[in-house]
C-alpha atoms as a PDB file:
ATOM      1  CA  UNK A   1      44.366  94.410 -81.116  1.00  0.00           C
ATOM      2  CA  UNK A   2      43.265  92.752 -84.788  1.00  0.00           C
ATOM      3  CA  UNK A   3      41.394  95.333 -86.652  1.00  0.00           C
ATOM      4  CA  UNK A   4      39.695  92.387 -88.209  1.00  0.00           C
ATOM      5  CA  UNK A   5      37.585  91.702 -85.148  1.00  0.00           C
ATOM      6  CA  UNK A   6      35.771  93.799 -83.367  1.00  0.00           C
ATOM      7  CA  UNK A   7      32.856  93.817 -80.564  1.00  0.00           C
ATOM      8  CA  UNK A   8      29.970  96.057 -81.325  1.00  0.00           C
ATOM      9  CA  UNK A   9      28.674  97.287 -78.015  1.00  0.00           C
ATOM     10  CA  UNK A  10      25.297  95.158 -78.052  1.00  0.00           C
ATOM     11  CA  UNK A  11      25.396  92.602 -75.638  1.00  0.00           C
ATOM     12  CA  UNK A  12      22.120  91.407 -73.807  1.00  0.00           C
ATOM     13  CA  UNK A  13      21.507  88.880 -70.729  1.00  0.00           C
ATOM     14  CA  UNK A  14      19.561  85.850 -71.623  1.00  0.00           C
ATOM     15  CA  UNK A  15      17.799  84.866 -68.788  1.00  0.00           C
ATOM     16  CA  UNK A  16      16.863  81.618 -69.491  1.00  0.00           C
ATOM     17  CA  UNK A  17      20.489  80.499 -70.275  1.00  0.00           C
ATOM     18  CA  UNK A  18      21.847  82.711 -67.924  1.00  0.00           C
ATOM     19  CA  UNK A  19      23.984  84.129 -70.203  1.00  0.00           C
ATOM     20  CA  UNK A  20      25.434  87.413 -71.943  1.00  0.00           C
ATOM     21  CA  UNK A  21      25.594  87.185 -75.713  1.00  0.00           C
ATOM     22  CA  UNK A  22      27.096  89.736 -77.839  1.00  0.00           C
ATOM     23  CA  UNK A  23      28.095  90.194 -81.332  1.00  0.00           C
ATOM     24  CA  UNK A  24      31.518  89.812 -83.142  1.00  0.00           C
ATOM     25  CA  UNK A  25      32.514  90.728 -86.790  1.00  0.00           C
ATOM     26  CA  UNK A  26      35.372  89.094 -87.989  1.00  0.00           C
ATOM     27  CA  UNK A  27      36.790  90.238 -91.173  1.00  0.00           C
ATOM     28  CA  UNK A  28      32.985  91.768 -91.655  1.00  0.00           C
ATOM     29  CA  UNK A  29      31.416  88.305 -90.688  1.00  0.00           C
ATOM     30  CA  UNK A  30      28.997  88.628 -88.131  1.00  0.00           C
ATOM     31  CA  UNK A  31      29.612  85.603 -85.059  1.00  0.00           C
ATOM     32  CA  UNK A  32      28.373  85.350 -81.728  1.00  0.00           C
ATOM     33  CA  UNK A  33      29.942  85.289 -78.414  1.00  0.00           C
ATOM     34  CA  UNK A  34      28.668  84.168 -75.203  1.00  0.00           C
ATOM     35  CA  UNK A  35      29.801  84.138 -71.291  1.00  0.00           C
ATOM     36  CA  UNK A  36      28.138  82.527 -68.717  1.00  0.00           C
ATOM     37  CA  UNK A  37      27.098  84.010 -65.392  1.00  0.00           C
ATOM     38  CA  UNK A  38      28.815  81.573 -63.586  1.00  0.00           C
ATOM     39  CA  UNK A  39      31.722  82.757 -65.456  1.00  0.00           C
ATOM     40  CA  UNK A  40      31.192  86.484 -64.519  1.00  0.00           C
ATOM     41  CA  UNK A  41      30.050  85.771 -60.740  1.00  0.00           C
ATOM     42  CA  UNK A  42      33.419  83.214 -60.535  1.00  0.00           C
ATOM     43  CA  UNK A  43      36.069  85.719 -61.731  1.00  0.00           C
ATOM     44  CA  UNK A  44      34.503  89.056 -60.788  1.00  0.00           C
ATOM     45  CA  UNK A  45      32.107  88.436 -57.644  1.00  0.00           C
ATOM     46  CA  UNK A  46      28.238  88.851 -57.346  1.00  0.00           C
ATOM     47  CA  UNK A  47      26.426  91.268 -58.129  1.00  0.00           C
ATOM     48  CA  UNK A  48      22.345  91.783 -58.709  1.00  0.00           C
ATOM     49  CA  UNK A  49      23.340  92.966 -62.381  1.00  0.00           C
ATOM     50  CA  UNK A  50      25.030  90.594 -64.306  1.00  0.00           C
ATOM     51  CA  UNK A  51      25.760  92.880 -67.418  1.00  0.00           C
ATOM     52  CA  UNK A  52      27.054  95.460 -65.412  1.00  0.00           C
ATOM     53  CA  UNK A  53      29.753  93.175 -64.105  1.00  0.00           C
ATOM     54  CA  UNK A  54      30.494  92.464 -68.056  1.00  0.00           C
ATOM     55  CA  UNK A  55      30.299  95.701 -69.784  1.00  0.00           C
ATOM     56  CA  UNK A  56      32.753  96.772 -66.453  1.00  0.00           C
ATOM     57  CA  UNK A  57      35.166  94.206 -67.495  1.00  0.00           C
ATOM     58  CA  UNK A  58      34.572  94.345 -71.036  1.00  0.00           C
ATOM     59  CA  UNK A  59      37.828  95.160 -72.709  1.00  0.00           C
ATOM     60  CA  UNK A  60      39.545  91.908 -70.590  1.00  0.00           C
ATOM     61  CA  UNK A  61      36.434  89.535 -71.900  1.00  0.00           C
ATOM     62  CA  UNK A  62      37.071  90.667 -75.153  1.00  0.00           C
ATOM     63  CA  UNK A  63      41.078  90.029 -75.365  1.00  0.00           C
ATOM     64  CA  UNK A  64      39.863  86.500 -74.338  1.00  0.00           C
ATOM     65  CA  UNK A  65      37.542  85.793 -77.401  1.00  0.00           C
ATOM     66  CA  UNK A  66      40.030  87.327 -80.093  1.00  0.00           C
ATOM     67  CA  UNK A  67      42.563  84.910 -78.497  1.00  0.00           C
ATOM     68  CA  UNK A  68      39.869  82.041 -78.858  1.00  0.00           C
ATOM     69  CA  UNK A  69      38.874  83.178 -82.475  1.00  0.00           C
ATOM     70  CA  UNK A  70      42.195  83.510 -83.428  1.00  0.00           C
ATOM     71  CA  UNK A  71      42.661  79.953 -83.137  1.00  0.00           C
ATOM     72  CA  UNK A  72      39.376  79.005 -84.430  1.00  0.00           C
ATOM     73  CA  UNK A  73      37.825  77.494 -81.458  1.00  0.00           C
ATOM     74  CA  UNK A  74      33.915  77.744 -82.334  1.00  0.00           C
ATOM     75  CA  UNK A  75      31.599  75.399 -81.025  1.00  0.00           C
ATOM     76  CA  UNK A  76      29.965  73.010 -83.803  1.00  0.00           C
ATOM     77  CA  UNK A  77      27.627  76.043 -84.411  1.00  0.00           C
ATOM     78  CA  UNK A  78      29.549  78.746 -84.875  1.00  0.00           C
ATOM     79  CA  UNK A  79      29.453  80.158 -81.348  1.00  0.00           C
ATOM     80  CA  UNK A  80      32.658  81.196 -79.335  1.00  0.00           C
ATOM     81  CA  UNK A  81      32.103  80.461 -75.722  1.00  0.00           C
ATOM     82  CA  UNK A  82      34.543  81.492 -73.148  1.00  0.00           C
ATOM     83  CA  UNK A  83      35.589  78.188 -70.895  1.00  0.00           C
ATOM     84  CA  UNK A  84      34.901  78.266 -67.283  1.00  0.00           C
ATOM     85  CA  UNK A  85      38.006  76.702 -66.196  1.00  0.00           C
ATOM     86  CA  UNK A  86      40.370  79.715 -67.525  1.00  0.00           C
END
């Protein structure tokens, strides 16, 4: 694991996106992440609470953004999104 990112525990469901968002600091530079539901319902099945699903399979959703900030791959506004065809 890089000590120079971590994940604070503060994700929230945005339910007009249909997304969870969270927080990353990298080298003490606050970024966001964000997963889609689609994403969450694909790889992990349905469930009525979305963020459950996540914060149950946090610590695998996590190895996947430091592998995707590691190689810098932000969207044009900063944002790491996880891709849906992984």
């Amino acid at each position: 694991m890089n000590q120079q990112i971590q994940f604070p525990d503060r994700e929230e469901w945005d339910e007009s996106t249909g997304e969870i968002r969270f927080p990353v600091l990298i080298g003490g530079m606050l970024a966001e992440c964000v997963v889609s539901q689609t994403l969450i319902s694909q790889r992990y099945g349905t469930q009525e609470n979305v963020l459950s699903l996540f914060q149950y399979n946090r610590w695998d959703i996590e190895e996947e953004f430091e592998a995707l900030i590691e190689q810098g791959s932000d969207n044009e506004c900063g944002i790491y999104v996880l891709p849906a065809n992984k």
